[in-house]
Structures are given as C-alpha cells and as structure tokens.
C-alpha atoms as a PDB file:
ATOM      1  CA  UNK A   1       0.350  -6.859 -26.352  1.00  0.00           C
ATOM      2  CA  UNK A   2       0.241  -9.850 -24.237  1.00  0.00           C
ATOM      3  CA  UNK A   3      -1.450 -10.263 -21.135  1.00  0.00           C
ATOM      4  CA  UNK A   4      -1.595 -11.841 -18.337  1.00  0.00           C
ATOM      5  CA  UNK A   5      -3.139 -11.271 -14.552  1.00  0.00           C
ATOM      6  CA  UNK A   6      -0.055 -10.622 -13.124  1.00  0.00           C
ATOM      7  CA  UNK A   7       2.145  -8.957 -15.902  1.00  0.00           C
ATOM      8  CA  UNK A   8       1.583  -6.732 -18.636  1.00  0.00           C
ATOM      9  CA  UNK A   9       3.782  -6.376 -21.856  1.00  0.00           C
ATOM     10  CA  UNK A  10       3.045  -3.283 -23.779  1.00  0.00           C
ATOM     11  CA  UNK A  11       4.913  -1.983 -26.679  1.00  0.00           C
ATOM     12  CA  UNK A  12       2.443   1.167 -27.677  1.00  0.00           C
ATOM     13  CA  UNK A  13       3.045   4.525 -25.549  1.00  0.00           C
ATOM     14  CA  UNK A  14      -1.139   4.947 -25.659  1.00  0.00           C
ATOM     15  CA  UNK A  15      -1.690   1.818 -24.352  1.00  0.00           C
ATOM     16  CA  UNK A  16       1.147   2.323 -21.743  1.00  0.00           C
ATOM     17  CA  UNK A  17      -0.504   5.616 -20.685  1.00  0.00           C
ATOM     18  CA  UNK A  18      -3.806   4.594 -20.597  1.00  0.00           C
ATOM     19  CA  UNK A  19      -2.675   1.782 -18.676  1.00  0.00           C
ATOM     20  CA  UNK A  20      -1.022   4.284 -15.845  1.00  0.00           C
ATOM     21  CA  UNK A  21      -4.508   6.256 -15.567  1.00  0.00           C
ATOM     22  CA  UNK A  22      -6.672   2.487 -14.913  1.00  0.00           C
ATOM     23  CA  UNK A  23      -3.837   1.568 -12.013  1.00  0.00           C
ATOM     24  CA  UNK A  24      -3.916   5.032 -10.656  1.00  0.00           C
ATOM     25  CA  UNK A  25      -7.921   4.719 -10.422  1.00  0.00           C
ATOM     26  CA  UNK A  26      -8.202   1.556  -9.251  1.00  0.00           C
ATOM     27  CA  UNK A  27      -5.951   1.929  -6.290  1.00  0.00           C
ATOM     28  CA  UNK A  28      -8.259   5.241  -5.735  1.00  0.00           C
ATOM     29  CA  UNK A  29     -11.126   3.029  -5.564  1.00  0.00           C
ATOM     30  CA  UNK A  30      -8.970   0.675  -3.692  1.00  0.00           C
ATOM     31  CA  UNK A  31      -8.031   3.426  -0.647  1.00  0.00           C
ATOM     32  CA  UNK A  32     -11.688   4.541  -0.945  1.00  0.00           C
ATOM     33  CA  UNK A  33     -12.638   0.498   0.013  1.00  0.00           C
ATOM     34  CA  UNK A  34     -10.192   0.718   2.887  1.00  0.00           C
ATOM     35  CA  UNK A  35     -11.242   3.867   4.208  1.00  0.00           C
ATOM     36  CA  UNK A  36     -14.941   2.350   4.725  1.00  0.00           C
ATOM     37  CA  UNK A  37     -13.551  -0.713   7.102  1.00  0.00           C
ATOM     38  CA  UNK A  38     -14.375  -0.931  10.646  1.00  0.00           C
ATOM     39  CA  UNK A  39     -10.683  -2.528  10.704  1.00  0.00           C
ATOM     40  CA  UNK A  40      -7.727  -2.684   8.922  1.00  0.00           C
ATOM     41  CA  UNK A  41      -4.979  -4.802   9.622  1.00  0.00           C
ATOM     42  CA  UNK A  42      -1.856  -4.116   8.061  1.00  0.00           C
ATOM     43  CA  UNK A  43       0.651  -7.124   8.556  1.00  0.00           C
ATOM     44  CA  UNK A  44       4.533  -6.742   8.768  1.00  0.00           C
ATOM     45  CA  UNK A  45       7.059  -9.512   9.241  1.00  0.00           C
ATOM     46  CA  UNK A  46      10.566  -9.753   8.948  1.00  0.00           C
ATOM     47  CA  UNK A  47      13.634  -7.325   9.522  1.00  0.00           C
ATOM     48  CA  UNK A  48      13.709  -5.894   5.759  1.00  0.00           C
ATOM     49  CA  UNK A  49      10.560  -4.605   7.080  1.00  0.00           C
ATOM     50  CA  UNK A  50      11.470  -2.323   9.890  1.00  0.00           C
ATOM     51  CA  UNK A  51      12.646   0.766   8.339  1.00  0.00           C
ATOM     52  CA  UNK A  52       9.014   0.716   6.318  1.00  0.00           C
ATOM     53  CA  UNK A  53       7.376   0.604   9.591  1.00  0.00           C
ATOM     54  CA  UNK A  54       9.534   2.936  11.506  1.00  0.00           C
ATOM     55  CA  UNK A  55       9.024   5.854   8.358  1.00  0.00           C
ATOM     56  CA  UNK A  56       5.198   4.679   8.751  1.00  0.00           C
ATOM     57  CA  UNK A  57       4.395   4.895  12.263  1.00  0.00           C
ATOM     58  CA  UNK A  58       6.630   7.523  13.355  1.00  0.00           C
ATOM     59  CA  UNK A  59       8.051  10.011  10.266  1.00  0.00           C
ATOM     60  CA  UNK A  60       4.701   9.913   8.907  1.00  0.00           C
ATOM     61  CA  UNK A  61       6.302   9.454   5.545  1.00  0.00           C
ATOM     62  CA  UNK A  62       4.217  10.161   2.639  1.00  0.00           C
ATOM     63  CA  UNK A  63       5.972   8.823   0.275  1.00  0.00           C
ATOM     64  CA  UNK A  64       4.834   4.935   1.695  1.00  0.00           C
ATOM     65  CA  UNK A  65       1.783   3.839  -0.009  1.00  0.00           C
ATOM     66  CA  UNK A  66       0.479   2.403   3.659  1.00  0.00           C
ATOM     67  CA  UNK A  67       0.624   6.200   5.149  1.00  0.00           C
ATOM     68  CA  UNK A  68      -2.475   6.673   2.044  1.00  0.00           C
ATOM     69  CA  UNK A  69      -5.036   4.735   4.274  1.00  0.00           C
ATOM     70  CA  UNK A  70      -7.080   7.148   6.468  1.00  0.00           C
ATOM     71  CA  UNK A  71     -10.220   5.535   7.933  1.00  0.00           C
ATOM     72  CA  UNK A  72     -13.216   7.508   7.855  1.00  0.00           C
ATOM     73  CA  UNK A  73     -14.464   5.809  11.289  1.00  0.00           C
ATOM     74  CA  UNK A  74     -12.833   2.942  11.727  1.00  0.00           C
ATOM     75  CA  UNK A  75      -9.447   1.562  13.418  1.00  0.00           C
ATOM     76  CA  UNK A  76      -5.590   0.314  11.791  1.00  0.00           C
ATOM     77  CA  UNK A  77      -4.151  -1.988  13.607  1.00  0.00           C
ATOM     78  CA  UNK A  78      -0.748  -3.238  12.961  1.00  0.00           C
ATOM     79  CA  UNK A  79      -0.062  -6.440  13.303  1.00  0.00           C
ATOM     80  CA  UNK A  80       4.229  -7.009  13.939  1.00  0.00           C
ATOM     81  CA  UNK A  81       6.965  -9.345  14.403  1.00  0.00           C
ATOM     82  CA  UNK A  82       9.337  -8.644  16.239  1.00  0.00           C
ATOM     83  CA  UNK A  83      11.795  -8.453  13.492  1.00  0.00           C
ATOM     84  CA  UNK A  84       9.722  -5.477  11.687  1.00  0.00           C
ATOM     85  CA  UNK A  85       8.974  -3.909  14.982  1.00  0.00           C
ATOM     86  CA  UNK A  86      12.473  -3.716  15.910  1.00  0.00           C
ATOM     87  CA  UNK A  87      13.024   0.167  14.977  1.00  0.00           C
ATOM     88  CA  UNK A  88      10.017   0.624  17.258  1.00  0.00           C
ATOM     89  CA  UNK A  89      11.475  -0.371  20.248  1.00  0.00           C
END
C-alpha cells in the first residue's frame, strides 16, 4: 500500500473495507463537529454550482452530502455568487 494525505492506493479487499468504515466515521464525527457551530457557512461559486444549490435549498435532496448538516442550535448561512444562485432566482 502506498500512502499519501491526499490519495490512497490499496490492493487488499480488508484494507479497502476497513478503509470505507474509518471515512464513514470520520465524516460522522465530522457532521457531529458541524452540528455544534453557532454558524456555518457553506460557500458556493460558480454556475456548475447552481443545480447543487437549487436540489439543496429547495428539493431538500438527500442524496447531497450538504443537506447532512442539521445544527443543533445554531444558524447555516449560505454564502452565493450569483452564478450558483442563479436557479434561485
């Protein structure tokens, strides 16, 4: 196996496994840090954005990793160009 921060080569199916189950818990831990914010600003620029938003902010679409943040207490704010806003509008 050889690693590095940003990629991973694996060639054993345990390894590959094990390796789903650590990303899978650390973006758990990850939401769980998110959820505790008194903000969370979620950026968006460009016009290859604005379907992502549009699913987002108005089809509530699961299947968008963003729609997994639920504050506990605290406030999302969405920070647009125009560009990625444009389905908004």
């Amino acid at each position: 196996m050889t690693e590095r921060p940003e990629v991973v080569i694996a060639g054993d199916e345990e390894f590959a496994a094990r390796g789903a189950a650590e990303i899978v818990a650390r973006l758990r831990e990850a939401l769980e840090l998110i959820a505790a914010a008194r903000v969370t600003l979620i950026l968006a620029a460009g016009e290859s954005k604005a379907d992502i938003v549009h699913r987002a902010l108005t089809k509530k679409d699961r299947s968008l990793p963003i729609t997994l943040i639920e504050p506990r207490s605290g406030a999302v704010c969405w920070v647009l160009n125009s560009e990625a806003a444009g389905r908004l509008l």
